[in-house]
PDB file of N, CA and C in Angstrom:
ATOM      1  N   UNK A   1      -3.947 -10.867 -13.984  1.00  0.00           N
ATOM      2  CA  UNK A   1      -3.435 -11.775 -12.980  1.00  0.00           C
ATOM      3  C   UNK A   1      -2.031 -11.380 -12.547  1.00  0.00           C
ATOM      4  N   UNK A   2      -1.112 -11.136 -13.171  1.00  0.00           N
ATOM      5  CA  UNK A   2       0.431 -10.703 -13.499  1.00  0.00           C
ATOM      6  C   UNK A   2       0.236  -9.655 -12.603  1.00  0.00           C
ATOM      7  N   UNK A   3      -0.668  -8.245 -12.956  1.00  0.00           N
ATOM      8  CA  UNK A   3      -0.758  -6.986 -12.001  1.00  0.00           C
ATOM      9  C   UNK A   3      -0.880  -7.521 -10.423  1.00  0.00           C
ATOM     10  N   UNK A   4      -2.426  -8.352 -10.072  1.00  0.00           N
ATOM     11  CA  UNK A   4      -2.535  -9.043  -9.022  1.00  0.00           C
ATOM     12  C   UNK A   4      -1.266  -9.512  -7.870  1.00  0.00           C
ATOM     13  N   UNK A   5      -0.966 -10.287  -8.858  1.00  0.00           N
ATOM     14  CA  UNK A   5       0.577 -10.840  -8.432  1.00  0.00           C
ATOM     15  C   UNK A   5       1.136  -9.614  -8.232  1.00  0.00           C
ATOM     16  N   UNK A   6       2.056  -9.294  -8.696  1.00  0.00           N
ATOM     17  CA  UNK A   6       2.560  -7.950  -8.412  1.00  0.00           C
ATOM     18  C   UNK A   6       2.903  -6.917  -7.200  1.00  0.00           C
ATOM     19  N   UNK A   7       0.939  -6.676  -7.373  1.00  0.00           N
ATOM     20  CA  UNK A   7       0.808  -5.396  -5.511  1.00  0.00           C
ATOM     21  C   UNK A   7       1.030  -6.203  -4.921  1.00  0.00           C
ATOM     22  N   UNK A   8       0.299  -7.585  -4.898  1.00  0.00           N
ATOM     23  CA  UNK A   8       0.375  -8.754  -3.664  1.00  0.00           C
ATOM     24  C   UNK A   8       1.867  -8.413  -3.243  1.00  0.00           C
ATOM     25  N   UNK A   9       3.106  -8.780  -4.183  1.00  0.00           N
ATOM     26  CA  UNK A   9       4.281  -8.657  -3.556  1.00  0.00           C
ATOM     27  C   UNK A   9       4.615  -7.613  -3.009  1.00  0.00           C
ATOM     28  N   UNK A  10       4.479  -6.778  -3.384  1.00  0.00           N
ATOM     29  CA  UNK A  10       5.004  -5.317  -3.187  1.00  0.00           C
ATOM     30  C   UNK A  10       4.063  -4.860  -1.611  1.00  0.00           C
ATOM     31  N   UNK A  11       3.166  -4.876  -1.906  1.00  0.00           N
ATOM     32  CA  UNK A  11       2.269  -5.112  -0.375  1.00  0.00           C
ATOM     33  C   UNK A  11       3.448  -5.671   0.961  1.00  0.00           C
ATOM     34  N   UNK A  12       3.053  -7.073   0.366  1.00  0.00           N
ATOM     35  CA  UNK A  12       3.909  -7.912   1.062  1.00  0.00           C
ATOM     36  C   UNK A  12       5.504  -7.350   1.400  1.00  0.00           C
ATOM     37  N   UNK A  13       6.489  -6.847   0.856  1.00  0.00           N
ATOM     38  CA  UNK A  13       7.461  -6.339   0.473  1.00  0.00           C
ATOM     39  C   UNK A  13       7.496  -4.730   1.571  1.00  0.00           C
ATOM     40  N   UNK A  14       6.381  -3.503   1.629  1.00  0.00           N
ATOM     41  CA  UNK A  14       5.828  -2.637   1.805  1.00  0.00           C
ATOM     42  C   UNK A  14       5.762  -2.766   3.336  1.00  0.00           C
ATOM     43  N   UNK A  15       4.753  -3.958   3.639  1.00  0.00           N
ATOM     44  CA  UNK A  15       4.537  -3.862   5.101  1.00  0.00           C
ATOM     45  C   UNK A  15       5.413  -4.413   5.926  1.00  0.00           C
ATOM     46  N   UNK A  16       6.366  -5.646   5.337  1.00  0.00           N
ATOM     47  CA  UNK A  16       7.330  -6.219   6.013  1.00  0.00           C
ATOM     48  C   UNK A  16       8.363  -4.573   6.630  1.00  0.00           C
ATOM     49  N   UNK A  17       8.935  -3.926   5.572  1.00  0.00           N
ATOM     50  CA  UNK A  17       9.563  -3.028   6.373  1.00  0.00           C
ATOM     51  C   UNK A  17       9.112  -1.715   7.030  1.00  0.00           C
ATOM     52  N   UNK A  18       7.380  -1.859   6.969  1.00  0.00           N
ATOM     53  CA  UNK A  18       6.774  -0.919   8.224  1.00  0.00           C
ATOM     54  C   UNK A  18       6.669  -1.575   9.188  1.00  0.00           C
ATOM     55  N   UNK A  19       6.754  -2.958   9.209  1.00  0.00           N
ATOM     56  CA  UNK A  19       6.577  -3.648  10.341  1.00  0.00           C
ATOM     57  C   UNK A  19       8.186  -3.430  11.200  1.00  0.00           C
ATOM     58  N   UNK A  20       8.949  -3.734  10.298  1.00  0.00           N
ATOM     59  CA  UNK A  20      10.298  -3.589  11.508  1.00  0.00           C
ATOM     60  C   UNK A  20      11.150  -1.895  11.486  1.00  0.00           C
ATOM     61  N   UNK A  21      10.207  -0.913  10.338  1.00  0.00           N
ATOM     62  CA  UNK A  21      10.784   0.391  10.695  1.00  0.00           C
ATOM     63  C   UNK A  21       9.949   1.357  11.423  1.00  0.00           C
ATOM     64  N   UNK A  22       8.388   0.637  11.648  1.00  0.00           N
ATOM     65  CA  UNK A  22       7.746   1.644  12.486  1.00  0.00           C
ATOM     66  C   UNK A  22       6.909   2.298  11.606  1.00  0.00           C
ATOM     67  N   UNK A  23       6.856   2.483  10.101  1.00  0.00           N
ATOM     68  CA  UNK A  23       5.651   2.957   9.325  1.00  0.00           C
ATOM     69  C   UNK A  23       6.439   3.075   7.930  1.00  0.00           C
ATOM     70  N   UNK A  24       6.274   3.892   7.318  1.00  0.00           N
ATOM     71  CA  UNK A  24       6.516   4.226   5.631  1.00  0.00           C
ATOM     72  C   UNK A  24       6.152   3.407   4.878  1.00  0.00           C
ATOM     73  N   UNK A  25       5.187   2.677   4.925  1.00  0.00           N
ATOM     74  CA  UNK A  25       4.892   1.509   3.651  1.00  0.00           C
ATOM     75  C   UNK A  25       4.395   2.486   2.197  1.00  0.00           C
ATOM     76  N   UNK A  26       4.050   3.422   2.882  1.00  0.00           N
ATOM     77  CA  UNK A  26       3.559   4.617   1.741  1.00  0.00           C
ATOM     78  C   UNK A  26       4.386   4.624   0.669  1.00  0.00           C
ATOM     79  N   UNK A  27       5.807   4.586   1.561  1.00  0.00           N
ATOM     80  CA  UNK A  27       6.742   5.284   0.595  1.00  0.00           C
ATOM     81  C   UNK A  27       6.928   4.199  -0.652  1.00  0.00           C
ATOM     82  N   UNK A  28       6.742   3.259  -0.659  1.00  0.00           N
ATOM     83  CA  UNK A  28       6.794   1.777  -1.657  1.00  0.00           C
ATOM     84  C   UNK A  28       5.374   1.610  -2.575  1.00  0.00           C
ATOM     85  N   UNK A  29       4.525   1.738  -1.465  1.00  0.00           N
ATOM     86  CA  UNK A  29       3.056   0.770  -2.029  1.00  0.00           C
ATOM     87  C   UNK A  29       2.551   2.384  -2.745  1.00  0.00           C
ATOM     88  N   UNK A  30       2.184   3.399  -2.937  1.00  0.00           N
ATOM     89  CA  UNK A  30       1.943   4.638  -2.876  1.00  0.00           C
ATOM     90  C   UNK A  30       2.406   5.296  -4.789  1.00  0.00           C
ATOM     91  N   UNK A  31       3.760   4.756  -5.103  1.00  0.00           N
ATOM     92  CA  UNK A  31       4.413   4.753  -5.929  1.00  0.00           C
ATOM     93  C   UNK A  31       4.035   3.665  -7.253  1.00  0.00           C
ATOM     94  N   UNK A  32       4.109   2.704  -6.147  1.00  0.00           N
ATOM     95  CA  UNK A  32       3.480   1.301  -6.846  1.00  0.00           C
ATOM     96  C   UNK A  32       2.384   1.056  -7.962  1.00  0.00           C
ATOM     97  N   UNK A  33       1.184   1.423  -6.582  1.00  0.00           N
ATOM     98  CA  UNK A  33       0.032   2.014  -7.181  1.00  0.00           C
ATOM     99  C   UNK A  33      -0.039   2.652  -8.806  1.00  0.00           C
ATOM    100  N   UNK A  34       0.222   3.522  -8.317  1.00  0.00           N
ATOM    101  CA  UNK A  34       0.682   4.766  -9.269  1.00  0.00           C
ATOM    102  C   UNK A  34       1.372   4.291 -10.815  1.00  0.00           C
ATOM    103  N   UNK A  35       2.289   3.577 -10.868  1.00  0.00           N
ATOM    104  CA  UNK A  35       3.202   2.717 -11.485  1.00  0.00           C
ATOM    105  C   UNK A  35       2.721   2.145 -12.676  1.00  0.00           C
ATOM    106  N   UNK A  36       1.251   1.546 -11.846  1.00  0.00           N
ATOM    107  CA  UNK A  36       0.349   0.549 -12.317  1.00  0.00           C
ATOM    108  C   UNK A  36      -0.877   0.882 -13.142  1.00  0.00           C
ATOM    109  N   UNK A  37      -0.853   2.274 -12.892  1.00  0.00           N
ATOM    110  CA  UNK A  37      -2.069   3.016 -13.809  1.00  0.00           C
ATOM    111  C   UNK A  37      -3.136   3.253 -12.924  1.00  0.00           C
ATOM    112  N   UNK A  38      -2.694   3.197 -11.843  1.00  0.00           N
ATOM    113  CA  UNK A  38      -4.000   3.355 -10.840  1.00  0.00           C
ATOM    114  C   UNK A  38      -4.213   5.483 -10.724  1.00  0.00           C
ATOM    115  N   UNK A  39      -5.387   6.068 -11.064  1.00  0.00           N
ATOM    116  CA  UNK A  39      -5.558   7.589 -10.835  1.00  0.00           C
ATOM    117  C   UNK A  39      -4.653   7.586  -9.307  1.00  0.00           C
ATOM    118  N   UNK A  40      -4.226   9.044  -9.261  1.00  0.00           N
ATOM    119  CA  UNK A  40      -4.134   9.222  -8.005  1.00  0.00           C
ATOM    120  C   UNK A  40      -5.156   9.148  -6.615  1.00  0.00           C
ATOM    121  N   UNK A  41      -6.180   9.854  -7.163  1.00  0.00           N
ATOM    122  CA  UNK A  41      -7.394   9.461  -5.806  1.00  0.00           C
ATOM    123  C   UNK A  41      -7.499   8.021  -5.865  1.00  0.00           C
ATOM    124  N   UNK A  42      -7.490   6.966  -6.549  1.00  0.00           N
ATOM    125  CA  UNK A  42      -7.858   5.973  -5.967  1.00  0.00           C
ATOM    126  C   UNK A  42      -6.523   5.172  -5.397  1.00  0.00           C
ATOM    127  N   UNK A  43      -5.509   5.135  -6.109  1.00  0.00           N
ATOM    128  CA  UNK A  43      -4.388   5.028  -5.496  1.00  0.00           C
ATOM    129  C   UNK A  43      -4.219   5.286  -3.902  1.00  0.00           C
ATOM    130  N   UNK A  44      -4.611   6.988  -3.869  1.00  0.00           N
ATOM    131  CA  UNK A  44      -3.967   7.287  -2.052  1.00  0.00           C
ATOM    132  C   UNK A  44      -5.370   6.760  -1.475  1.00  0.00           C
ATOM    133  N   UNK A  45      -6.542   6.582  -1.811  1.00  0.00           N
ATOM    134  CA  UNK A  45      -7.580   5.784  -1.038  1.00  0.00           C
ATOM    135  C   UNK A  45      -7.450   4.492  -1.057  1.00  0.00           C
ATOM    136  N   UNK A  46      -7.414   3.614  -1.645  1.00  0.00           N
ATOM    137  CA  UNK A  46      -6.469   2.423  -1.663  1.00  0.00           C
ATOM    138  C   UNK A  46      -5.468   2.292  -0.229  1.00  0.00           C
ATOM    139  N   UNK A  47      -4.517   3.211  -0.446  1.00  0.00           N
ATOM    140  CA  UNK A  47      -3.254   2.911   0.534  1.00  0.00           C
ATOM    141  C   UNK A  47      -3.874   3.466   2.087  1.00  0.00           C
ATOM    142  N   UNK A  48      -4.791   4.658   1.994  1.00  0.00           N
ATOM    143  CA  UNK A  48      -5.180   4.991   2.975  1.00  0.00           C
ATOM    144  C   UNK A  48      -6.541   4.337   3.923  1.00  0.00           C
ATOM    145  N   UNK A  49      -7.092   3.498   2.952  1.00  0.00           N
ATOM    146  CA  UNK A  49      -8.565   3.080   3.607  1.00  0.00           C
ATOM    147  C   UNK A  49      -8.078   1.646   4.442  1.00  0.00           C
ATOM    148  N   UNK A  50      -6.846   1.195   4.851  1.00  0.00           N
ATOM    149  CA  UNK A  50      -6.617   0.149   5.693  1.00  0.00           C
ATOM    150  C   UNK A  50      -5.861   0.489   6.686  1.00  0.00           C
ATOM    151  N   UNK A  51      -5.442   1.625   6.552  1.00  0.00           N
ATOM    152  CA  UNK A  51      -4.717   2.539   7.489  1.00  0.00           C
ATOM    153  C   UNK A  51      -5.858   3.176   8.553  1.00  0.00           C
ATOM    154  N   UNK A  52      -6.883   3.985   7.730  1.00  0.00           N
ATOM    155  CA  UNK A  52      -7.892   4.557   8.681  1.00  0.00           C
ATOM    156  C   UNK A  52      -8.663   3.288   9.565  1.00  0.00           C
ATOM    157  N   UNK A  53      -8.846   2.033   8.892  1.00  0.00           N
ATOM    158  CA  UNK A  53      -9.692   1.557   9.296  1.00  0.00           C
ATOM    159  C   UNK A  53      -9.097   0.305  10.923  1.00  0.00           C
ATOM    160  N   UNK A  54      -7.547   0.495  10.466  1.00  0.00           N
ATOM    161  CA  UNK A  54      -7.188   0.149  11.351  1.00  0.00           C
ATOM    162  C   UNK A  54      -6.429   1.203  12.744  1.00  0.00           C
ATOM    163  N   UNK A  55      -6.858   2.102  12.450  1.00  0.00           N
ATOM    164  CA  UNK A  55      -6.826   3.471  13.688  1.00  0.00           C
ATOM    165  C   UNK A  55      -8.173   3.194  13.868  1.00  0.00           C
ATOM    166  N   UNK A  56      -8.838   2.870  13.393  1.00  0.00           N
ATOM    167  CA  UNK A  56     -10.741   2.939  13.754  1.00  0.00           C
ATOM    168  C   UNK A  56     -10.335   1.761  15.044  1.00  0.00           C
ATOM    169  N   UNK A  57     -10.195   0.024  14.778  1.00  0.00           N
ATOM    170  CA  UNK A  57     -10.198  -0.792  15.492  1.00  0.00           C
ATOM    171  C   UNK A  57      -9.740  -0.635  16.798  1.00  0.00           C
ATOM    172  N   UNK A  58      -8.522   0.229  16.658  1.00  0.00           N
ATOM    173  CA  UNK A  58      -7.409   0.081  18.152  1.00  0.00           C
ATOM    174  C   UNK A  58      -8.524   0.434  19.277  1.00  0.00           C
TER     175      UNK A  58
END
């Protein structure tokens, strides 16, 4: 639950300043991941599969 909590913030935390710098949430959430015991492939698929899927929508 504690982990949960956690990305939630950091997410939260992540996109707030891609939202007002124009992108890098990578550079936060990416690390994070990682941090947390997450492998690397699922980590950068993780950070990357809401990224692709929202270049899919536009």
């Amino acid at each position: 639950m504690f982990e949960q909590a956690l990305l939630f913030a950091i997410a939260l935390i992540a996109n707030t300043f891609s939202s007002l710098a124009g992108g890098g949430a990578g550079l936060i959430q990416l690390p994070a991941l990682l941090l947390l015991g997450l492998p690397f492939s699922i980590a950068l698929a993780t950070h990357k599969s809401p990224q692709s899927l929202w270049g899919w929508v536009r």
